[in-house]
Protein backbone atom coordinates (compact mmCIF):
# COMPACT_ATOMS: atom_id res chain seq x y z
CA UNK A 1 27.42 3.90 0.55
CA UNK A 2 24.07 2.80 1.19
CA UNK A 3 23.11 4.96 4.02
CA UNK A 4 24.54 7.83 1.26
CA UNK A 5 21.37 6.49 -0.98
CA UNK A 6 19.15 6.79 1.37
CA UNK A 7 19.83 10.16 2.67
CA UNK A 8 20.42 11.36 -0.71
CA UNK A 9 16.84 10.19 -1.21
CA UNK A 10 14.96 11.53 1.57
CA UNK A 11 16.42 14.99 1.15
CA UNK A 12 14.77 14.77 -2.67
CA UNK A 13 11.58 13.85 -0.97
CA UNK A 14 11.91 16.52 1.79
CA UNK A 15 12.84 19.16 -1.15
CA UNK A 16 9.78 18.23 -3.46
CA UNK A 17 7.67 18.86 -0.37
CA UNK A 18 5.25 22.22 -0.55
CA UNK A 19 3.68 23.80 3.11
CA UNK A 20 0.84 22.27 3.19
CA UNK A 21 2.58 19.26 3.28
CA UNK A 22 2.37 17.71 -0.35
CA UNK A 23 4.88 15.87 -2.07
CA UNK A 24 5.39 16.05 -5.53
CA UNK A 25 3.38 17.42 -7.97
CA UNK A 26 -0.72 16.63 -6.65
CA UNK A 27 -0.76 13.00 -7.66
CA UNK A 28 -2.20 10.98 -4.32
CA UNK A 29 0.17 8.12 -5.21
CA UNK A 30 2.83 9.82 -5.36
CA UNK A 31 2.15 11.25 -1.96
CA UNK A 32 1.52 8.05 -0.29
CA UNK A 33 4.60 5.94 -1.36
CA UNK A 34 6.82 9.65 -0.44
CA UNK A 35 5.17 9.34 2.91
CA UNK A 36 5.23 6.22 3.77
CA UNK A 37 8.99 6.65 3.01
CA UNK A 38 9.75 9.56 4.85
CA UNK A 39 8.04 7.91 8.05
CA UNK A 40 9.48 4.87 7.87
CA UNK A 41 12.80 6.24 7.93
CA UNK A 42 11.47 8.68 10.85
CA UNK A 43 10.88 5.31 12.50
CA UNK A 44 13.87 3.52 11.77
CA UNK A 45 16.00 6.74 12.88
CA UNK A 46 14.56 9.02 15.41
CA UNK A 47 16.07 11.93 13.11
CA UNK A 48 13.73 14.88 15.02
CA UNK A 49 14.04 16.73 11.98
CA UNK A 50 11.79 14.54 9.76
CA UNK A 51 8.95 14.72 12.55
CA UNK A 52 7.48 17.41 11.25
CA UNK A 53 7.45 16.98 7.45
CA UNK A 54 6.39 13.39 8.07
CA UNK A 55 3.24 14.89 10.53
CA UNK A 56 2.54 17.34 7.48
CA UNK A 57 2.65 14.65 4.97
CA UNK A 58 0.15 12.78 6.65
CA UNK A 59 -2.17 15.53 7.35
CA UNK A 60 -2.36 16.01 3.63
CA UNK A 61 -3.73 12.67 3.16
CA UNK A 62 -6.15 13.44 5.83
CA UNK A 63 -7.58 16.65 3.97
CA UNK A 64 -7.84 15.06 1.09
CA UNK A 65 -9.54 12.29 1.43
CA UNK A 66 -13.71 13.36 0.25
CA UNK A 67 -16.67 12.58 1.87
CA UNK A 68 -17.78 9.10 0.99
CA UNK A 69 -14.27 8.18 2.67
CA UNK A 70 -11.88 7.84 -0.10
CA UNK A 71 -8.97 9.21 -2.23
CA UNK A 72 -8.94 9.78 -5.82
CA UNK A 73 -5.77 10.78 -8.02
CA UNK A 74 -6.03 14.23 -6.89
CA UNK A 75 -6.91 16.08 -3.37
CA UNK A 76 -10.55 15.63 -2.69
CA UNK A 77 -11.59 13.77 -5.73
CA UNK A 78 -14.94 13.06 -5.83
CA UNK A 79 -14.64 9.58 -7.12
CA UNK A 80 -12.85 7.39 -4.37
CA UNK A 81 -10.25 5.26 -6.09
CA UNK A 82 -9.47 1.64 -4.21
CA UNK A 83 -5.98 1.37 -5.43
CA UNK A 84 -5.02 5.09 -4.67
CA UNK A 85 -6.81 4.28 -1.41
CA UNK A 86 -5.11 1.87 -0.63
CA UNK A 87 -2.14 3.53 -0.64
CA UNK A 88 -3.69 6.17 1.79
CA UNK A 89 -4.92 3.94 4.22
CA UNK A 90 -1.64 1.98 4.36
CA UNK A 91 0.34 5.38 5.33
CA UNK A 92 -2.50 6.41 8.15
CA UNK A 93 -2.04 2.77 9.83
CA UNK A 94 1.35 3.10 9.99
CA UNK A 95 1.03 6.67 10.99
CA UNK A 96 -1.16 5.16 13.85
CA UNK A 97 0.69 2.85 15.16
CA UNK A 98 3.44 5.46 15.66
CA UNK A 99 1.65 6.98 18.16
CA UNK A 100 -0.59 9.54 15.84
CA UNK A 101 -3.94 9.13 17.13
CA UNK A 102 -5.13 12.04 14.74
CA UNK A 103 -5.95 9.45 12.15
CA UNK A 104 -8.10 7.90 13.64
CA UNK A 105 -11.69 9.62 12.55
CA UNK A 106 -10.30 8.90 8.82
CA UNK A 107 -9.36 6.08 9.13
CA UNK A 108 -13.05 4.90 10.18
CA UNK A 109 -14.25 6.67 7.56
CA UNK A 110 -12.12 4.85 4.89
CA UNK A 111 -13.21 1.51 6.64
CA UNK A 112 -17.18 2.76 5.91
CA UNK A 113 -16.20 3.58 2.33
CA UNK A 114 -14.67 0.47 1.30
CA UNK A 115 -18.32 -1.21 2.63
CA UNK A 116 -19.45 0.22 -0.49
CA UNK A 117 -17.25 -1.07 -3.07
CA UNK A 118 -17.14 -4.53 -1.64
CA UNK A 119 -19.73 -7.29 -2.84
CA UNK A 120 -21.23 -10.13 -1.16
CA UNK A 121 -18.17 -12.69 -2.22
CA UNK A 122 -15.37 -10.50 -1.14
CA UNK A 123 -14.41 -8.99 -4.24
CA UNK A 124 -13.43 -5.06 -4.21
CA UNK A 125 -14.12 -2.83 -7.20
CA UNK A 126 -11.81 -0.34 -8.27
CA UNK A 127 -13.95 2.96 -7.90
CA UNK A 128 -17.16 0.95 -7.40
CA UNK A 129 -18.59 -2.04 -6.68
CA UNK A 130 -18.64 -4.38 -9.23
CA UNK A 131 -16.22 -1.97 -11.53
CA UNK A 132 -12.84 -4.69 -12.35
CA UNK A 133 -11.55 -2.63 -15.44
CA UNK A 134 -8.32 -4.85 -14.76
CA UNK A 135 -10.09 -7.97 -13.33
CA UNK A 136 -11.15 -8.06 -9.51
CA UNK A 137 -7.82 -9.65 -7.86
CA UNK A 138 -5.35 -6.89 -7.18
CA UNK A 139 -8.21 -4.69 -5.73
CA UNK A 140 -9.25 -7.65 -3.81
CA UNK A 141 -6.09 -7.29 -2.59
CA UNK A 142 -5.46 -3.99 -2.29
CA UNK A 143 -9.22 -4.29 -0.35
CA UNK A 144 -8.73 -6.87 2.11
CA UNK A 145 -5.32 -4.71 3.13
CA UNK A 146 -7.22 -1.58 3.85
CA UNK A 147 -10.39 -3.28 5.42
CA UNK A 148 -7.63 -4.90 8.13
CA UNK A 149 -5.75 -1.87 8.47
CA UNK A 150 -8.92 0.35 8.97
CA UNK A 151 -10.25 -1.71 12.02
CA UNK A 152 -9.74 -3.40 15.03
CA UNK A 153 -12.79 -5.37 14.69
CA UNK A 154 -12.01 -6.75 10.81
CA UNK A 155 -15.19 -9.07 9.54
CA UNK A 156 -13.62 -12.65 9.68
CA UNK A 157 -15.94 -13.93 7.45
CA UNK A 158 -14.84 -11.13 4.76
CA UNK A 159 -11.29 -12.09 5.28
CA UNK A 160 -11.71 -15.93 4.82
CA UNK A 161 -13.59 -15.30 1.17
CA UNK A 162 -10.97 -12.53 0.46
CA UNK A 163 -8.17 -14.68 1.46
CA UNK A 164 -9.61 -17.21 -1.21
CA UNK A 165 -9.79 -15.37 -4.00
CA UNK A 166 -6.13 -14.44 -3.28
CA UNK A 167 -5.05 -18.14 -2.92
CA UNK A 168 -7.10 -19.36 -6.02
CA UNK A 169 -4.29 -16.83 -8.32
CA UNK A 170 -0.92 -17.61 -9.51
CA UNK A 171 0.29 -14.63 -6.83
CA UNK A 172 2.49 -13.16 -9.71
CA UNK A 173 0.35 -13.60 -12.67
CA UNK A 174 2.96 -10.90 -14.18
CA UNK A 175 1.51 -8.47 -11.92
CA UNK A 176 3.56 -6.99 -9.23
CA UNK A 177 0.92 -5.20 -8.00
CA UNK A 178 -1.25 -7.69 -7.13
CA UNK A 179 1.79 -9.70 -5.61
CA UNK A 180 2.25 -6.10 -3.05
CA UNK A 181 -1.11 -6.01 -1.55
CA UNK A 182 -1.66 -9.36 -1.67
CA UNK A 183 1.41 -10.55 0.10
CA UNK A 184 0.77 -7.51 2.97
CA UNK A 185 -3.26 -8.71 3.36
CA UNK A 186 -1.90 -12.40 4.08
CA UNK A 187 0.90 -11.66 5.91
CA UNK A 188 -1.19 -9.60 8.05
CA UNK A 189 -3.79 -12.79 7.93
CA UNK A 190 -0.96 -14.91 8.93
CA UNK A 191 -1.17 -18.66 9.12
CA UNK A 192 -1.75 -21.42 7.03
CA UNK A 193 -2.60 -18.86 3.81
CA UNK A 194 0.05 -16.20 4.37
CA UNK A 195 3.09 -19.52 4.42
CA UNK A 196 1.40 -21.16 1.41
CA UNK A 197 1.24 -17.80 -0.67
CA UNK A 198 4.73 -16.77 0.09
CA UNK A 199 6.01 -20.11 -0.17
CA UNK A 200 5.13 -20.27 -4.09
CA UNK A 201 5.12 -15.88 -4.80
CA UNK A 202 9.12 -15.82 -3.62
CA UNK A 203 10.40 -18.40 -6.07
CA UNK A 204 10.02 -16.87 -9.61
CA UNK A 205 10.73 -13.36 -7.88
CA UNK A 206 13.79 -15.16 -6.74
CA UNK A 207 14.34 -16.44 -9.94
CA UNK A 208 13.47 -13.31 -12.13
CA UNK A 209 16.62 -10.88 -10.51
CA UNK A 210 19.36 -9.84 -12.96
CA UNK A 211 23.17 -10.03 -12.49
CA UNK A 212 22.98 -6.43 -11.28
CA UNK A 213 20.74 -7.04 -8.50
CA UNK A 214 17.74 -5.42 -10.29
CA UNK A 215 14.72 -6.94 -12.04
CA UNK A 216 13.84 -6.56 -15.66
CA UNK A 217 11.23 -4.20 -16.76
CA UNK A 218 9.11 -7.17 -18.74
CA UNK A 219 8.34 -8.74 -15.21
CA UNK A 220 5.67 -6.83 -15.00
CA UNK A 221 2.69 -5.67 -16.95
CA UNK A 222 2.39 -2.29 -15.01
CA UNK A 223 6.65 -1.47 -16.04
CA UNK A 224 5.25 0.78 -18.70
CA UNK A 225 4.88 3.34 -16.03
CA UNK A 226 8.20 2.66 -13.80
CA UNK A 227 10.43 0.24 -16.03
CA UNK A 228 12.81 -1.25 -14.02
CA UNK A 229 12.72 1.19 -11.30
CA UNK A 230 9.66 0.29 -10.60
CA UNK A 231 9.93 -3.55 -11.00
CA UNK A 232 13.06 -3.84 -8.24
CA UNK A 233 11.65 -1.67 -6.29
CA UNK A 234 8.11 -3.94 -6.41
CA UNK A 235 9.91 -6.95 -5.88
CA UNK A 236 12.30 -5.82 -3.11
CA UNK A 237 9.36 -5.00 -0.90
CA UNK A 238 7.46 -8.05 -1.68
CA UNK A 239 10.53 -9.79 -0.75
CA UNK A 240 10.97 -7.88 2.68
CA UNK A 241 7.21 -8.57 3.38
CA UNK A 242 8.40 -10.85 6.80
CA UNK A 243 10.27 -8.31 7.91
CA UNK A 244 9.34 -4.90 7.09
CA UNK A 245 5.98 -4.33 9.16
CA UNK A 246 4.55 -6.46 12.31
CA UNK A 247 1.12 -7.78 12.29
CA UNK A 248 -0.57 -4.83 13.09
CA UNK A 249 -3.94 -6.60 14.48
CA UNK A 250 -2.02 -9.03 16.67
């Protein structure tokens, strides 16, 4: 029954796909999380068939990122958006480590762009430096993900005051978002900081799943946009964090 989800949902994704290899409708996000499905399952299956809509997908991302390095909502926006970015950067990684060397010349890019929004105690804006509409943590987060995923050379000094900022937060603070990124930057940190923030983040996530398996929509203060969809599906992969990805940089 499961594997009868899953299929049933990568044949939506592969159906909402256009030519040039979009998914959905033109939002960036939307494109990301659809990719980053569709080649995971690539990886976990081998299916041949998904090789090239998953090569397509990421190609998109490629063209559309503008010339100061980042993504906005839409392809080519001029303003480069760090949480949409992240997104991007997080598909291109994992695109990379699959073997597509392709990414490469963006991915740099994206590494020189995020210079920009960063400021001199670690703390990532959302489209530019100094800009925390929402407060500075979840881009922080979101930041310190794509600045280790962009490199093989990450700035250790960077990482230790990002790493900080992340540990001085409750890790839920009713947002799953910032939970995401930050649990994927420390986990790919490892050590000391990644077992102290999952050791406290994977209690009241633990804590806050219904009877059906699901998680409430008021868990989070982003539901408004995903309800309770978008709350499991948060806390499932925050959960799976150990498991789901190796450390990339090891």
């Amino acid at each position: 029954a499961d594997q009868d989800v899953v299929k049933r949902g990568v044949q939506f994704l592969l159906a909402e796909q256009k030519s040039n290899g979009l998914i959905g409708g033109g939002d960036l996000y939307d494109q990301a999380i659809a990719a980053l499905a569709l080649l995971e399952t690539y990886v976990m299956t081998r299916d041949e068939s998904l090789a090239a809509p998953v090569s397509a997908a990421v190609s998109y991302t490629v063209s559309s990122q503008n010339d100061a390095g980042g993504w906005g909502y839409h392809h080519r926006d001029k303003e480069s958006d760090t949480s949409v970015g992240g997104w991007q950067i997080f598909l291109l990684m994992m695109a990379f480590a699959n073997g597509d060397r392709s990414v490469i010349p963006a991915l740099n890019l994206a590494h020189e762009g995020l210079k920009e929004r960063t400021d001199d105690a670690g703390r990532v804006g959302y489209r530019a430096r100094s800009h925390f509409p929402n407060g500075h943590r979840a881009m922080t987060a979101a930041g310190m993900l794509s600045h280790v995923l962009s490199t093989h050379t990450p700035d250790r000094e960077l990482l230790e005051k990002q790493t900080k900022i992340l540990l001085d937060a409750d890790p839920i603070l009713n947002d799953l978002y910032f939970a995401h990124f930050g649990s994927l930057a420390l986990f790919q940190r490892g050590g000391d900081a990644w077992t102290e923030w999952f050791g406290v983040l994977k209690k009241p996530i633990l804590a806050g799943r219904q009877g059906d398996g699901g998680w409430p929509a008021g868990f989070d203060k982003w539901s408004g946009y995903g309800g309770r969809v978008y709350t499991t599906a948060m806390s499932a992969l925050i959960l799976e964090t150990p498991w789901r990805y190796p450390r990339l940089l090891e």
